[in-house]
C-alpha atoms as a PDB file:
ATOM      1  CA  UNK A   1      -5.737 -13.676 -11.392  1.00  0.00           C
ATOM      2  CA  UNK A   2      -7.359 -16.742  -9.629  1.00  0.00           C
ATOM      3  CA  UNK A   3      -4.141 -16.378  -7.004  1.00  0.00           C
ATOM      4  CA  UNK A   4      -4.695 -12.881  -6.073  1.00  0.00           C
ATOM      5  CA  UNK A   5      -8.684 -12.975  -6.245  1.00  0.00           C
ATOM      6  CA  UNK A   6      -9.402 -16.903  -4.966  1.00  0.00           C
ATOM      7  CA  UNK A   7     -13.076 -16.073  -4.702  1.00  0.00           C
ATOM      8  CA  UNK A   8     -13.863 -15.976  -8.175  1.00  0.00           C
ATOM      9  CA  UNK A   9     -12.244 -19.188  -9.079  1.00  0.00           C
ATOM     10  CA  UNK A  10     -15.758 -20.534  -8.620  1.00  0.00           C
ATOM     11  CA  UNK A  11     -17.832 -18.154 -10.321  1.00  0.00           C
ATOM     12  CA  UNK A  12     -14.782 -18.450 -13.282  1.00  0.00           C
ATOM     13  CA  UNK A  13     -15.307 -22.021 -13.687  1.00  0.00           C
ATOM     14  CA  UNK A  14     -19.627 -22.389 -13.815  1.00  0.00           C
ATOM     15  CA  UNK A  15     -18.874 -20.154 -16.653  1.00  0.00           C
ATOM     16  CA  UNK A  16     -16.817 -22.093 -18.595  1.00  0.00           C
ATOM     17  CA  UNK A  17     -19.100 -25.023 -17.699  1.00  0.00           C
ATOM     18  CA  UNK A  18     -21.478 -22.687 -19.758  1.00  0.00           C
ATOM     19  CA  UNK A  19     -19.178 -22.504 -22.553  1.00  0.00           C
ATOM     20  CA  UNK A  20     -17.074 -25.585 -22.485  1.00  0.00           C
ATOM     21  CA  UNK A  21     -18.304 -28.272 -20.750  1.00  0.00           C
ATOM     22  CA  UNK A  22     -15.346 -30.419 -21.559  1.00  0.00           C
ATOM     23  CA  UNK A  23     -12.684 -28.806 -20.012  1.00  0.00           C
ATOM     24  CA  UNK A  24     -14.787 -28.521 -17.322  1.00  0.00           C
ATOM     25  CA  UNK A  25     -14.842 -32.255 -16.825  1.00  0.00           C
ATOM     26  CA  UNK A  26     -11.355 -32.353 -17.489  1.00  0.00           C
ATOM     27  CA  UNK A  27     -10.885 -30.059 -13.993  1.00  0.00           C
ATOM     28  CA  UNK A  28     -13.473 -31.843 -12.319  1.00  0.00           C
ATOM     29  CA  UNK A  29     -11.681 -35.413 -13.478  1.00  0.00           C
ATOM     30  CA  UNK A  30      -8.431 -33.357 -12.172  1.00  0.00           C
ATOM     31  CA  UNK A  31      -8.819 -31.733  -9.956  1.00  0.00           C
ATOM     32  CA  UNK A  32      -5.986 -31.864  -7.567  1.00  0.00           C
ATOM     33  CA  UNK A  33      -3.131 -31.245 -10.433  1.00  0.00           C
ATOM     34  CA  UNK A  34      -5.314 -28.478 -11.500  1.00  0.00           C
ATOM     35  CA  UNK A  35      -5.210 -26.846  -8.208  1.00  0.00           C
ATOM     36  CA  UNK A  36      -1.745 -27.698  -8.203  1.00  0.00           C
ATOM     37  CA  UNK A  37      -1.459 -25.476 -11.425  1.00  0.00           C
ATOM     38  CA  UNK A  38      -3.147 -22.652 -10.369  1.00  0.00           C
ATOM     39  CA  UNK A  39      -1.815 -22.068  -7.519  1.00  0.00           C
ATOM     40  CA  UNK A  40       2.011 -22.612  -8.436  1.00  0.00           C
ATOM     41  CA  UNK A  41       3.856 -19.203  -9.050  1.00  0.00           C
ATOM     42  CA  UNK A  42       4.182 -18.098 -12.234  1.00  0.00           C
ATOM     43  CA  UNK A  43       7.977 -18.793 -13.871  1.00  0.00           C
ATOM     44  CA  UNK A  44      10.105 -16.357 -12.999  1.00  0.00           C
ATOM     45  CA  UNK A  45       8.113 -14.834 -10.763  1.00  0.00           C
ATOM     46  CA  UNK A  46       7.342 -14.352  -7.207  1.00  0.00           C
ATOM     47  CA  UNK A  47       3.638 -13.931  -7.614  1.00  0.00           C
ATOM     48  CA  UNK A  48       1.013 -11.907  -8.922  1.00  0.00           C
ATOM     49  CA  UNK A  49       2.400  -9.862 -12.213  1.00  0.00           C
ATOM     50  CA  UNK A  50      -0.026  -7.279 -11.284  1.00  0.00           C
ATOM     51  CA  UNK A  51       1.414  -6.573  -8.626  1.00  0.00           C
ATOM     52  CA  UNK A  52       4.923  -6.189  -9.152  1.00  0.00           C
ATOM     53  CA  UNK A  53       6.911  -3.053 -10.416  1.00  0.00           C
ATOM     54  CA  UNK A  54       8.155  -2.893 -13.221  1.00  0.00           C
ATOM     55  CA  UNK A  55      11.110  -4.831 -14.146  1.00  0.00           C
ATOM     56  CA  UNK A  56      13.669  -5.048 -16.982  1.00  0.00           C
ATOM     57  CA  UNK A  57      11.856  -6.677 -19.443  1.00  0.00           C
ATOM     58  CA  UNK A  58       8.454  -5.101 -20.181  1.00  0.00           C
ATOM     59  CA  UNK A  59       5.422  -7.244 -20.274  1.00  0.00           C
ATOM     60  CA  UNK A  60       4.062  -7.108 -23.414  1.00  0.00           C
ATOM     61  CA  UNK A  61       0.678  -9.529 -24.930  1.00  0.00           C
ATOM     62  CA  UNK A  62      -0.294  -8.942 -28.589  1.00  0.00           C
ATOM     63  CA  UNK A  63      -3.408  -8.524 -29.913  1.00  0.00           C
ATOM     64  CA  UNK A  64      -5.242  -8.488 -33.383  1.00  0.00           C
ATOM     65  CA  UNK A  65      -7.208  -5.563 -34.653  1.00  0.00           C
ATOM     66  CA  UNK A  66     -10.246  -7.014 -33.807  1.00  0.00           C
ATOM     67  CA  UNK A  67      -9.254  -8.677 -29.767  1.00  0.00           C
ATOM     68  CA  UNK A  68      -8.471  -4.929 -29.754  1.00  0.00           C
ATOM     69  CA  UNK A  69     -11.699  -3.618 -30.534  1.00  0.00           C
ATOM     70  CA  UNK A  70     -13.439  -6.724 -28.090  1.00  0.00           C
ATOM     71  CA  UNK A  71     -10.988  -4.922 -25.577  1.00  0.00           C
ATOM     72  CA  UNK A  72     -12.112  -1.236 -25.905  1.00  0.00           C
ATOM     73  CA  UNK A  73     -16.000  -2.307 -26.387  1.00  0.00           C
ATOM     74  CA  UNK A  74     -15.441  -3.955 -22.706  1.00  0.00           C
ATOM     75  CA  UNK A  75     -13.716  -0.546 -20.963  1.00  0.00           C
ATOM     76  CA  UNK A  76     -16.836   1.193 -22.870  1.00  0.00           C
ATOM     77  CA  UNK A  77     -19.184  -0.577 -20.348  1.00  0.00           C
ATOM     78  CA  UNK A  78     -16.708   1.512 -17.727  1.00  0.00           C
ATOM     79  CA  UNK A  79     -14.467  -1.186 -16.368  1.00  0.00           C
ATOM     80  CA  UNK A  80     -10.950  -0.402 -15.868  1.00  0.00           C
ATOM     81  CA  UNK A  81      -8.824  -1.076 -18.653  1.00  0.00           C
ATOM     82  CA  UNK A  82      -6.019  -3.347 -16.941  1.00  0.00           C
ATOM     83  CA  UNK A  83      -9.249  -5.531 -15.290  1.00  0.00           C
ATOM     84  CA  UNK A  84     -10.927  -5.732 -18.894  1.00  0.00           C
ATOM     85  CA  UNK A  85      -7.336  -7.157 -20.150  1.00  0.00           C
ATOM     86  CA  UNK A  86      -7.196  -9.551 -17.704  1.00  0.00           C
ATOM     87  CA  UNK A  87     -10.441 -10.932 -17.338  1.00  0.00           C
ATOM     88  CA  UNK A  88     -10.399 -10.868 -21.434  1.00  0.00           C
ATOM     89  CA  UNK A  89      -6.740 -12.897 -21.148  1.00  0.00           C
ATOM     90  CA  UNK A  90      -8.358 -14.831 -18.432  1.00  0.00           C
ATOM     91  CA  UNK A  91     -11.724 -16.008 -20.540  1.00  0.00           C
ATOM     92  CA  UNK A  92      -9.158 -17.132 -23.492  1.00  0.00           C
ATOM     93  CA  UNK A  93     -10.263 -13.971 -25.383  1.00  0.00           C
ATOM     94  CA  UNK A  94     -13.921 -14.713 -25.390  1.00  0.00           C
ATOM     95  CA  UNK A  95     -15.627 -11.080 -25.166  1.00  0.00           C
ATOM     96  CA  UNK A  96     -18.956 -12.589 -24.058  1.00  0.00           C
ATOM     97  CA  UNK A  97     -17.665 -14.743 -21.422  1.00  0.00           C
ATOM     98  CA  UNK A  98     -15.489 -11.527 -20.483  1.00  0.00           C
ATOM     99  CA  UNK A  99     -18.171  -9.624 -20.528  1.00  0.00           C
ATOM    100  CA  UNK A 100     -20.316 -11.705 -18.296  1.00  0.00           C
ATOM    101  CA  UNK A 101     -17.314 -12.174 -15.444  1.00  0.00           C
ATOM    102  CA  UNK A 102     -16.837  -8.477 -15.521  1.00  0.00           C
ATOM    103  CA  UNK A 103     -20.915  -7.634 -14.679  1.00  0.00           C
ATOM    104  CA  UNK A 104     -21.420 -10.653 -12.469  1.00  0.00           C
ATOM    105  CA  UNK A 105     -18.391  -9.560 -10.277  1.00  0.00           C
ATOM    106  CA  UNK A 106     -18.448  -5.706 -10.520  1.00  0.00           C
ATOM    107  CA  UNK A 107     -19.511  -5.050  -7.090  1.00  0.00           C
ATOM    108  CA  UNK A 108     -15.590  -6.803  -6.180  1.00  0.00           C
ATOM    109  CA  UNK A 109     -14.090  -4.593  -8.527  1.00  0.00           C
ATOM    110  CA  UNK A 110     -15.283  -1.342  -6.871  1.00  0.00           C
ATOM    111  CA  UNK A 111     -12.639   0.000  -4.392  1.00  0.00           C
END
C-alpha cells in the first residue's frame, strides 16, 4: 500500500504512534531497515498486488465472522470495498484505526 501511495506513509505512522507507541519507537530506533522493508517488493512479486492481473493462484485472506462485519460497517461509511480491505489489512485489523485512515485521507481516494 505504502509503495503505491508513499504519501500516506506519514499520516499511517502518527496513527499508530496514537495506538502503539512502541512500535513506533521501534521504526523511529530503525529506521533505515524499516525503509528497507517497505520498500522491498513483495516475494514473488513484481510490485503492487493491486495492481497486477490476475494470476494462477488466487489471492485469498481469511477473515472471522466478526473482521467481516468490521469490514462491511467500513464500506457502509461508502468507501470502496477493495480500499476498506486494505487499509483494514494495513491497520492490523483495527476498525477504528481503519476507520480513521479512511476519513482523514478520503479526499486521495476520490478519482
Amino acid at each position: 500500500m505504502v509503495q503505491s501511495n508513499p504519501q500516506i506513509l506519514q499520516p499511517m505512522l502518527q496513527e499508530l504512534g496514537k495506538q502503539n507507541p512502541q512500535l513506533l519507537r521501534l521504526i523511529e530506533e530503525n529506521h533505515a531497515e524499516f525503509l528497507q522493508l517497505i520498500n522491498e517488493p513483495l516475494e514473488g512479486s513484481e510490485g503492487d498486488l493491486f495492481d497486477q492481473p490476475d494470476q494462477d493462484m488466487p489471492h485469498a485472506i481469511n477473515v472471522t465472522p466478526a473482521e467481516q462485519e468490521a469490514i462491511e460497517r467500513l464500506e457502509g461509511m461508502g468507501f470502496d470495498r477493495a480500499l476498506v480491505i486494505e487499509a483494514y489489512l494495513a491497520c492490523d485489523r483495527n476498525e477504528e484505526l481503519a476507520a480513521n485512515y479512511l476519513l482523514e485521507n478520503a479526499a486521495d481516494f476520490e478519482d
